[in-house]
Protein backbone atom coordinates (compact mmCIF):
# COMPACT_ATOMS: atom_id res chain seq x y z
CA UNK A 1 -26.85 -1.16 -5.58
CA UNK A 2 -24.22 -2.47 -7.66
CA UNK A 3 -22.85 -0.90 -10.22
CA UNK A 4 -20.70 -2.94 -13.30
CA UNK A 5 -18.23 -1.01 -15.32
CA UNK A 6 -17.39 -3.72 -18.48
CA UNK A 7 -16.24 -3.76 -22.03
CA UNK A 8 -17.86 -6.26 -24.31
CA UNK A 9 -16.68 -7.52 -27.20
CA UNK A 10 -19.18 -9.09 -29.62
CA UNK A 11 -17.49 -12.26 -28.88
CA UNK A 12 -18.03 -11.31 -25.16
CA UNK A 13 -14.45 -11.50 -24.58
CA UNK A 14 -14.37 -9.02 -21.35
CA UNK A 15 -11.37 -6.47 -20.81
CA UNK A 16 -10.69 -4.25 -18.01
CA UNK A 17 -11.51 -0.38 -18.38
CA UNK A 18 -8.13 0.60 -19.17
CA UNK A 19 -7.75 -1.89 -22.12
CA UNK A 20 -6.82 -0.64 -25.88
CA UNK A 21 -9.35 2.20 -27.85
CA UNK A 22 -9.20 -0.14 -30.83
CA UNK A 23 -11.66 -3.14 -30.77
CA UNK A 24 -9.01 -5.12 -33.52
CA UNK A 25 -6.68 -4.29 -31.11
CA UNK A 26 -8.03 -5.79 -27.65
CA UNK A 27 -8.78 -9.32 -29.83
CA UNK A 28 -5.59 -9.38 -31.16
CA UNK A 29 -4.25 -9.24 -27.60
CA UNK A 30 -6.60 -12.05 -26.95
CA UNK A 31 -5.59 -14.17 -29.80
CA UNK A 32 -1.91 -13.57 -29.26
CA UNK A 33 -0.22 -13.10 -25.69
CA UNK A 34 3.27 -12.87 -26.86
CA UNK A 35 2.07 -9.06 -28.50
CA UNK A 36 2.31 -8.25 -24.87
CA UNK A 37 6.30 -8.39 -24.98
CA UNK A 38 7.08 -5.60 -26.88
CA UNK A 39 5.10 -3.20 -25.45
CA UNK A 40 6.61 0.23 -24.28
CA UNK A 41 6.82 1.26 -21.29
CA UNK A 42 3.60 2.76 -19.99
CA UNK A 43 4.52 6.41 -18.72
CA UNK A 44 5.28 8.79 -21.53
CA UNK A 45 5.37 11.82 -19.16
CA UNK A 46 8.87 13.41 -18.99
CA UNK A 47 10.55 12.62 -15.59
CA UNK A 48 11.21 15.53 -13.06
CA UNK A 49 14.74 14.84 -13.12
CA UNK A 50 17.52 13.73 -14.97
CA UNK A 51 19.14 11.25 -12.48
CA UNK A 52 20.37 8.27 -13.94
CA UNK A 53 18.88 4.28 -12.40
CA UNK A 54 21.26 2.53 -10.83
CA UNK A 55 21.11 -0.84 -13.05
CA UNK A 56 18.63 -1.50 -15.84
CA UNK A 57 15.52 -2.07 -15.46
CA UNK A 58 15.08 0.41 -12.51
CA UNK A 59 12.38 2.45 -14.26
CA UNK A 60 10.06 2.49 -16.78
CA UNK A 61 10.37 -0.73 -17.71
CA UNK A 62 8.58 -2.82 -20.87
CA UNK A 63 4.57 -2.15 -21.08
CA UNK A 64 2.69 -5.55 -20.62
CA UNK A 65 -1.35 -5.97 -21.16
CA UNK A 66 -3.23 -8.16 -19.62
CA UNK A 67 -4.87 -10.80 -21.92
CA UNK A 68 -6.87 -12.69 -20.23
CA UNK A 69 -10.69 -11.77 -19.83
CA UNK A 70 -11.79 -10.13 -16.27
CA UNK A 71 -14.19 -7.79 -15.01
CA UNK A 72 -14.24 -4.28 -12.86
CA UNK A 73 -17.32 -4.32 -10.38
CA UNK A 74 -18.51 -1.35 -8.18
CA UNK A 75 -19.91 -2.87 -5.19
CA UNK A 76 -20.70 0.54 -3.38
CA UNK A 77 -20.14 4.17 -3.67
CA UNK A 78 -21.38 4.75 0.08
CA UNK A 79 -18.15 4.97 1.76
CA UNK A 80 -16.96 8.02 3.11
CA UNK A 81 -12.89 8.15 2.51
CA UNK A 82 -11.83 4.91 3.04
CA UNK A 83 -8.64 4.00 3.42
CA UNK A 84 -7.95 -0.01 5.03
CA UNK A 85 -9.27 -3.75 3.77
CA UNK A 86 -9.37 -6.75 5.78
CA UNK A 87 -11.30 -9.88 4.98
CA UNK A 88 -13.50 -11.53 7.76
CA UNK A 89 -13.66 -15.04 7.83
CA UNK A 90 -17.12 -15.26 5.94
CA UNK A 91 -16.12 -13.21 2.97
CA UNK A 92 -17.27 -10.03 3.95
CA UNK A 93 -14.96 -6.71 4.01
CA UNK A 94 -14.08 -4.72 7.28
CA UNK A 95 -13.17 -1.38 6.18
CA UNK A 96 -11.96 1.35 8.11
CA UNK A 97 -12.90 5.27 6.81
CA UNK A 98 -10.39 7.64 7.69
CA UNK A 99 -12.63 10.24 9.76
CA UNK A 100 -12.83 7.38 12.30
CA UNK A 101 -15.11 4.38 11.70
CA UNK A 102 -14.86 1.04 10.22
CA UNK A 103 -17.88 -0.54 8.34
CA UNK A 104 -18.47 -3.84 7.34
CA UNK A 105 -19.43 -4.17 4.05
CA UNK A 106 -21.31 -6.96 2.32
CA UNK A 107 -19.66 -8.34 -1.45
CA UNK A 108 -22.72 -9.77 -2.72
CA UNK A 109 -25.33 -7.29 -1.77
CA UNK A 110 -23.39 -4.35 -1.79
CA UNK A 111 -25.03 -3.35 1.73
CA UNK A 112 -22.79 -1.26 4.12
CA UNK A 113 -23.05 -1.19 7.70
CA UNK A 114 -23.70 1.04 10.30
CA UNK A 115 -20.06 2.87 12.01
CA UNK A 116 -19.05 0.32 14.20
CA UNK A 117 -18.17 2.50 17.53
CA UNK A 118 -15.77 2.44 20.37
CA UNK A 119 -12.44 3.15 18.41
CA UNK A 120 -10.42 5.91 19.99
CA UNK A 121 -10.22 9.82 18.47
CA UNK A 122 -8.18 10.17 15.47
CA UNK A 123 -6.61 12.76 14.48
CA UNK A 124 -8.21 13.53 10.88
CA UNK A 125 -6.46 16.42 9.46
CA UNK A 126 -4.69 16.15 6.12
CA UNK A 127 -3.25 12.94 6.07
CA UNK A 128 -4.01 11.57 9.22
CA UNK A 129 -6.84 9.80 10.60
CA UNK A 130 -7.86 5.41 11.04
CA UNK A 131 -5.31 4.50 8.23
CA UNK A 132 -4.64 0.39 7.64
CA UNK A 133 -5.99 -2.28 9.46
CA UNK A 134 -5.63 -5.91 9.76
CA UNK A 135 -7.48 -9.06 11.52
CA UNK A 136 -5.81 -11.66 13.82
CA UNK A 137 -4.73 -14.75 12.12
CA UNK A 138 -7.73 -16.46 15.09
CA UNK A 139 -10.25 -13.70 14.24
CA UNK A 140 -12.59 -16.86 14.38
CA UNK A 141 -12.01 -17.53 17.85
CA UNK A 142 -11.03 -14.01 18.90
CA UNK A 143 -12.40 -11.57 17.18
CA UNK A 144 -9.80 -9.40 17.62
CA UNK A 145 -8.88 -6.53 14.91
CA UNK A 146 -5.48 -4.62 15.03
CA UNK A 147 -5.79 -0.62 13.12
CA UNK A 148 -3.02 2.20 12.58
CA UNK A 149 -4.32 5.31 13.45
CA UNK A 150 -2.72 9.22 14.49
CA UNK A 151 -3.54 10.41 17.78
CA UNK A 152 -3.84 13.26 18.56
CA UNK A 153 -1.49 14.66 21.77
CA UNK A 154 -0.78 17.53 24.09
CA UNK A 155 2.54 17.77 21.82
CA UNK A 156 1.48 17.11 18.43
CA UNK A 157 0.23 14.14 16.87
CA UNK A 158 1.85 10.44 16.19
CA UNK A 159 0.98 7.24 14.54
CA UNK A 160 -0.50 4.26 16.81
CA UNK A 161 -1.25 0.54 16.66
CA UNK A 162 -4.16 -0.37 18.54
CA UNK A 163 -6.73 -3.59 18.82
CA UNK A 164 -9.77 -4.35 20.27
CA UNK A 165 -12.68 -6.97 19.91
CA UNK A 166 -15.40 -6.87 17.01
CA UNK A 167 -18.28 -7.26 19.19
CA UNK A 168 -20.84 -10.33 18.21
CA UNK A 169 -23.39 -8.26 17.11
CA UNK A 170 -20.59 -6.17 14.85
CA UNK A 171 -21.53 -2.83 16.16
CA UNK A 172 -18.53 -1.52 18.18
CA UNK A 173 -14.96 -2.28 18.91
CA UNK A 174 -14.79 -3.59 22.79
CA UNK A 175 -12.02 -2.96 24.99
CA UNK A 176 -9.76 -1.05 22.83
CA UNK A 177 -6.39 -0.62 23.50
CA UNK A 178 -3.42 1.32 22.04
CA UNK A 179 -0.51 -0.84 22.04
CA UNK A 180 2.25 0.68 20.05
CA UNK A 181 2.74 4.51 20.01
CA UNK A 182 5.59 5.99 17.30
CA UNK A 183 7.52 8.42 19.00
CA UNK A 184 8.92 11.58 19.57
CA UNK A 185 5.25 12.99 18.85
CA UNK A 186 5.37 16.05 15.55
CA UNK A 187 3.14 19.39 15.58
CA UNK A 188 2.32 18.11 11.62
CA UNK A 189 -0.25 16.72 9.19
CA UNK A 190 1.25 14.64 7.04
CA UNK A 191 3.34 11.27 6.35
CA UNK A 192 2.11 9.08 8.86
CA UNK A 193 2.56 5.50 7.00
CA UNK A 194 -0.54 3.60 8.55
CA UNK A 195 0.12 0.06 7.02
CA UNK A 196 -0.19 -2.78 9.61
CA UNK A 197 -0.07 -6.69 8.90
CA UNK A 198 0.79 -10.03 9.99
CA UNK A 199 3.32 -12.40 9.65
CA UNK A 200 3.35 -16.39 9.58
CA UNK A 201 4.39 -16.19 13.13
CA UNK A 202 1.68 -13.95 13.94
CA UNK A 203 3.37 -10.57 14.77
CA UNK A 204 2.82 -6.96 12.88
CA UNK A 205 4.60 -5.26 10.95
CA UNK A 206 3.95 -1.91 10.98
CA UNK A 207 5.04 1.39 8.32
CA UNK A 208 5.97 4.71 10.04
CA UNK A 209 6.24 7.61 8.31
CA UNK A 210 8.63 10.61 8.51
CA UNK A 211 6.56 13.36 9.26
CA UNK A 212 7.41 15.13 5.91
CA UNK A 213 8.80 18.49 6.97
CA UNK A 214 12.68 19.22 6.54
CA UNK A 215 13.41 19.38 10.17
CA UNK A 216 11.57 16.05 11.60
CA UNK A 217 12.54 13.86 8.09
CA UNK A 218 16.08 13.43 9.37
CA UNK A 219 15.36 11.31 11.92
CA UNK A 220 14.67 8.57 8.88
CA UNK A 221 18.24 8.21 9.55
CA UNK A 222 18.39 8.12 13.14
CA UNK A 223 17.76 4.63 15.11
CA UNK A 224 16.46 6.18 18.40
CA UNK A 225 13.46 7.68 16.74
CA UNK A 226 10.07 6.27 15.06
CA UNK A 227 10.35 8.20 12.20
CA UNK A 228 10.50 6.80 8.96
CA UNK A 229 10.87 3.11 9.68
CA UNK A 230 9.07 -0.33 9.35
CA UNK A 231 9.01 -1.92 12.50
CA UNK A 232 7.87 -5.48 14.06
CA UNK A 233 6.27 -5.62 16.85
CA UNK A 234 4.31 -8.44 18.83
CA UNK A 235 0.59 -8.23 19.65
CA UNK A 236 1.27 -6.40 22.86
CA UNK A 237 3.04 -3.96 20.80
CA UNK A 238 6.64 -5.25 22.47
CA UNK A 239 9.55 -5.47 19.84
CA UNK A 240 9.57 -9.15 18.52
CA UNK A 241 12.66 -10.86 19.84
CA UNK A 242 15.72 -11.17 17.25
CA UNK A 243 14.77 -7.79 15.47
CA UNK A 244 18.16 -6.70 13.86
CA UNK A 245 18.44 -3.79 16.71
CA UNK A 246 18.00 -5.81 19.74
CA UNK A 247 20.07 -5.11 22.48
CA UNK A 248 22.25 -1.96 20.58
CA UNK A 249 22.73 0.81 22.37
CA UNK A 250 20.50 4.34 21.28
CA UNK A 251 18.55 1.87 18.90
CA UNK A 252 15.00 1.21 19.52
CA UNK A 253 14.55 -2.37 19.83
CA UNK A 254 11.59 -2.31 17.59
CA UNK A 255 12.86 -1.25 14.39
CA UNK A 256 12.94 -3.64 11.55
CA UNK A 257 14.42 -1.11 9.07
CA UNK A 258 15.10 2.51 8.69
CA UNK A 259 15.60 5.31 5.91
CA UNK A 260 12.14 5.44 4.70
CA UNK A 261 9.53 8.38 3.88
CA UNK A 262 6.29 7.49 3.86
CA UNK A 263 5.57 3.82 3.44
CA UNK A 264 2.09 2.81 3.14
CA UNK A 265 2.27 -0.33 1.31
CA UNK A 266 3.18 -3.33 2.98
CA UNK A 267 2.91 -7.42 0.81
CA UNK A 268 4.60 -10.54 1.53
CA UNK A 269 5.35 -12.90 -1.60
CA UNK A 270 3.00 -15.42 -1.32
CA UNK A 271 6.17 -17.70 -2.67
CA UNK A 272 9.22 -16.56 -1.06
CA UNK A 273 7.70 -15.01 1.60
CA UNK A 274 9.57 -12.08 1.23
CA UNK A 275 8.27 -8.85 2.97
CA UNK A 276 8.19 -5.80 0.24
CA UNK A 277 6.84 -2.41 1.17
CA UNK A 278 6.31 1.13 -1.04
CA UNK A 279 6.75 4.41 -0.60
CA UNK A 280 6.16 8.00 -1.51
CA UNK A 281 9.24 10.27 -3.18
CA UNK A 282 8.67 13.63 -2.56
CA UNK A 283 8.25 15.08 -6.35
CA UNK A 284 9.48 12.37 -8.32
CA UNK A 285 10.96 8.92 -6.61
CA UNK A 286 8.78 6.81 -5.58
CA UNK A 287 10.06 3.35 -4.42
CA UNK A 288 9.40 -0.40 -4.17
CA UNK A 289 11.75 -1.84 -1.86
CA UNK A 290 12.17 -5.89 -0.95
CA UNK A 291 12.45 -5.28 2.78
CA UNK A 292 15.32 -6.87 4.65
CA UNK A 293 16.27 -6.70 8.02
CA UNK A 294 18.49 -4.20 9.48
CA UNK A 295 18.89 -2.32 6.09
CA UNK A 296 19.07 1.60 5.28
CA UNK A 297 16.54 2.55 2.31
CA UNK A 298 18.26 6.03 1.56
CA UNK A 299 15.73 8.81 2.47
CA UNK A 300 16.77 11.77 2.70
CA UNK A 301 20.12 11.02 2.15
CA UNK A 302 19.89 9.45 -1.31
CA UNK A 303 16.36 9.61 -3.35
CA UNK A 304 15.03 9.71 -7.27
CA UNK A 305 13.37 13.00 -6.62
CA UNK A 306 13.20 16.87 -5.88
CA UNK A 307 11.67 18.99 -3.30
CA UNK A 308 8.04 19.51 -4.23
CA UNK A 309 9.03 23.57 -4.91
CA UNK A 310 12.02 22.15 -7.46
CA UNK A 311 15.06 22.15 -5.18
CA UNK A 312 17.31 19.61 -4.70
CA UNK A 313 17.56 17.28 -1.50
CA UNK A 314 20.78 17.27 0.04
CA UNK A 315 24.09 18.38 -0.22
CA UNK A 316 25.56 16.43 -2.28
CA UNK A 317 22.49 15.31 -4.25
CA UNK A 318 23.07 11.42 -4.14
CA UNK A 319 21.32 8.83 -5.91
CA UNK A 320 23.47 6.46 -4.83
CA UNK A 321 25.47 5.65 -1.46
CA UNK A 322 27.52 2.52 0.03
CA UNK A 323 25.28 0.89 2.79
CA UNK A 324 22.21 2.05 1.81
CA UNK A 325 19.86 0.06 -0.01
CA UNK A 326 18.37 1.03 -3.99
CA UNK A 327 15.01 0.37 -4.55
CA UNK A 328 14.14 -2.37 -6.61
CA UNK A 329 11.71 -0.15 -8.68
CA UNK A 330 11.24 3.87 -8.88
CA UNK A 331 8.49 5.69 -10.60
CA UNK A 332 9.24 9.39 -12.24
CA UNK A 333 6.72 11.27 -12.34
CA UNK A 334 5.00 9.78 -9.14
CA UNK A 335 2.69 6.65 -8.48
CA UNK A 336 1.77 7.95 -5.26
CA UNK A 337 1.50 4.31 -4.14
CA UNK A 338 -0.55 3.27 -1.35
CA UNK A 339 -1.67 0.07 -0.50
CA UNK A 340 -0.62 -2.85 -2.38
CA UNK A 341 -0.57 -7.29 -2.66
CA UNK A 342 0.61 -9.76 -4.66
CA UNK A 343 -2.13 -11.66 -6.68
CA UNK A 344 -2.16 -15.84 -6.08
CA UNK A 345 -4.32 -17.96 -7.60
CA UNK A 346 -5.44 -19.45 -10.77
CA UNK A 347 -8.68 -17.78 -12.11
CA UNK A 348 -6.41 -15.59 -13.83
CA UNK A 349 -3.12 -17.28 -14.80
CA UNK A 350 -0.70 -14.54 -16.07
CA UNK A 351 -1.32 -11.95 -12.75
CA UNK A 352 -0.24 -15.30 -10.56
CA UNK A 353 2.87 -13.78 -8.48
CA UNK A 354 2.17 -10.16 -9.95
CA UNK A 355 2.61 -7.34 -7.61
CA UNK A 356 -0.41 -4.81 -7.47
CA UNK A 357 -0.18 -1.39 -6.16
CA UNK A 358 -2.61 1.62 -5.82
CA UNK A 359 -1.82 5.10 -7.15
CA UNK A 360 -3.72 7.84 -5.56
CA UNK A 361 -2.69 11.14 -7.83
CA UNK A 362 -1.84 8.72 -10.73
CA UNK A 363 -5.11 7.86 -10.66
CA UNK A 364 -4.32 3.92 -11.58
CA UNK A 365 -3.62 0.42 -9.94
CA UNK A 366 -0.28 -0.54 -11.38
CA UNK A 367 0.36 -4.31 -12.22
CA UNK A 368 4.17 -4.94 -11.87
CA UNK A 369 5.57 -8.28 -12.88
CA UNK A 370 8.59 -9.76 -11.00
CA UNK A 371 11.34 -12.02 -11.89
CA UNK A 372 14.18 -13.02 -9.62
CA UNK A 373 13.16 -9.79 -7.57
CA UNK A 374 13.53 -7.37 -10.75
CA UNK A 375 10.34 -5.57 -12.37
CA UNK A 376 10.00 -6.50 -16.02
CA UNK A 377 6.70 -5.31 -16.90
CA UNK A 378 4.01 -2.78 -15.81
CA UNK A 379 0.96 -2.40 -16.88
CA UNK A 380 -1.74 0.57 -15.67
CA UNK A 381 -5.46 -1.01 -14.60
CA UNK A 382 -8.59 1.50 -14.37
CA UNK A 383 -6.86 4.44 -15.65
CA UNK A 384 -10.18 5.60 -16.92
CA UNK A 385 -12.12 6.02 -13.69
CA UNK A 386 -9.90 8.72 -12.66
CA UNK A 387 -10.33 7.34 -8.74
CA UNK A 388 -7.81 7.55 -6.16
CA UNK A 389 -7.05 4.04 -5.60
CA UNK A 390 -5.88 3.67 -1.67
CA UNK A 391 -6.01 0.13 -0.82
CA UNK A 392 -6.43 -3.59 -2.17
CA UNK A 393 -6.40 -6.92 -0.89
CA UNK A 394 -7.15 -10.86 -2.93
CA UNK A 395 -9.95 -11.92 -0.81
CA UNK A 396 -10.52 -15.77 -0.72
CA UNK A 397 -12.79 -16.48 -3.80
CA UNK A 398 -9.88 -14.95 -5.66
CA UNK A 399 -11.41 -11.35 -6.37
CA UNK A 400 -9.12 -8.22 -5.65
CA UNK A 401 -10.66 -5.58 -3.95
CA UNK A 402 -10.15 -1.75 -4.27
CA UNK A 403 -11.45 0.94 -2.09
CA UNK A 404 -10.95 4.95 -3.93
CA UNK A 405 -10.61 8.09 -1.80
CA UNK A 406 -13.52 8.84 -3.68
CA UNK A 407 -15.91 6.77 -1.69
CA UNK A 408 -15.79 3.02 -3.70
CA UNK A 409 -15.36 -0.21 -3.42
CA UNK A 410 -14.15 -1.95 -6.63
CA UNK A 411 -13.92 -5.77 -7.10
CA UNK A 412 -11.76 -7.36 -9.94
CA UNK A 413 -12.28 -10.87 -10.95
CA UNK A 414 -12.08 -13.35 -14.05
């Protein structure tokens, strides 16, 4: 059954959950957008460090509020730990769970599937498990879904790309196939990425984490390794001809670009087309990057934030070093962002080009406004459901939709 979490005004003006205490407050808003650009900026907490942003406008930028009216919708609450969203053709939501399933769930009723079978053993400890998924651009013709998942191996345990057919009756995954393995293969449980989309040309990209522990995160750094990178790949899971490493000796040919944690948000501007990706600091730090090919993003060599115990990460601590890129954005204390997409459309003006991003311990979706590629205003969305938001998508009627750790599916629309 669905469940609709609202705020009416007597004029039944309708503002999200996370809207202003004062009712005189949320109508002035409504009466008067330009109140929105003096806002401050929305985290008050103090930051774990002192480090200093690299230009202004870095961090903790202006506070913006969203004026137009919209609504927050709980479709279900029947999901068990979801994690990906992908849109089939007819409106309806494939998700995937992390213990190993994908459901299909119905937007209007609110009905969720049975587990769709035939998708190969994950690896569900910590953070692993059947992480992001994504349909073929000819779903309609080929049914064909493409997941990031960690397998589990004689060695360890890795992040995979596989795909496989959605069956005509929906109830299992035929003929699935892993076609992209990250390698060397870790004895760990955590930082795995799990982000996997298309392009206009119709190949994946794909996020890769670093494994997280001190000894494995290195290999961010290094091009012969899977760690820590975003990489493009073709169906088949074969490097896409022209990526920036092609053809240089001890790089893999796959790698689109290097230095990263734990990326496991992945958009392209529906404008400029520009890929942009996020990704988890370690306490403190976390980044949005504009993603361009070939590039260093830093980690562990330069970062906003501090071991998770206090200490400092590397020797020097940098912020800051030539050939390495800075993110665009940095969050201190954490986002914890997940997945993430840029809003398009007109049913509500103002979010058109705006950047939202899930926060699992911040327990928000952040809306972040862009201008020429710099963040000038963020807003928090939901903060008082207390969820961990972990992915979100624009389907085609224009609605966002949100799936929570916690087990629900959230739809946002004007």
């Amino acid at each position: 059954m669905k469940l609709i979490y609202t705020t009416l005004l007597v004029s039944m003006i309708i503002i999200s959950c996370s809207d202003l205490n004062s009712t005189t407050n949320q109508k002035q808003l409504n009466d008067d957008p330009k109140s929105t650009d003096t806002l401050p900026p929305v985290e008050t907490e103090e930051a774990n460090t002192d480090f200093k942003p690299a230009f202004e406008g870095q961090t903790r930028v202006a506070g913006v509020k969203t004026t137009s009216p919209y609504t927050t919708e709980v479709i279900t609450e029947e999901l068990n730990k979801p994690w990906g969203i992908a849109e089939l053709p007819d409106g309806r939501l494939l998700i995937t769970e992390k213990e190993g399933v994908m459901r299909i769930v119905n937007t209007e009723s609110g009905e969720v599937s049975e587990a769709i079978s035939g998708i190969p053993a994950v690896d569900s400890r910590a953070q692993g498990g059947l992480l992001g998924l994504t349909i073929d651009p000819d779903f309609a013709s080929n049914r064909m879904v493409y997941w990031a998942f960690t397998e589990q191996v004689k060695e360890g345990n890795h992040t995979a790309i596989a795909k496989g057919e959605l069956s005509e009756d929906e109830k299992t995954i035929q003929n699935a196939k892993v076609i992209y393995r990250a390698s060397p293969s870790y004895d760990g449980i955590r930082h795995y990425g799990g982000r996997v989309i298309f392009d206009k040309e119709g190949n994946l990209f794909a996020s890769i984490g670093e494994r997280s522990d001190k000894e494995p995160r290195v290999q961010a750094q290094h091009l012969n390794s899977s760690f820590g990178k975003i990489i493009r790949i073709t169906t088949d899971g074969k490097p896409v001809a022209g990526n920036p490493f092609e053809g240089q000796p001890d790089a893999r040919p796959e790698i689109y670009t290097y230095g990263h944690r734990n990326p496991q948000g992945l958009a392209f501007h529906p404008e400029t087309g520009e890929l942009w990706s996020n990704e988890f600091g370690p306490r403190g730090g976390d980044e949005l990057n504009l993603i361009k090919p070939g590039k260093n993003y830093g980690w562990p060599v330069i970062t906003y934030g501090i071991e998770y115990a206090g200490g400092k990460i590397g020797e020097p601590v940098l912020q800051q070093k030539e050939g390495m890129e800075q993110p665009v954005y940095y969050w201190d204390p954490v986002l914890s962002p997940s997945g993430m997409t840029f809003y398009k459309g007109d049913k509500i003006p103002e979010w058109e080009n705006n950047l939202f991003l899930c926060g699992l311990n911040s327990n928000h979706i952040a809306r972040i406004v862009l201008e020429n590629n710099k963040v000038v205003g963020e807003e928090r969305i939901l903060v008082k459901d207390d969820e961990r938001f972990r992915d979100i998508i624009q389907g085609k009627n224009g609605a966002l939709y949100v799936v929570t750790d916690e087990g629900k599916l959230y739809s946002i629309t004007n």
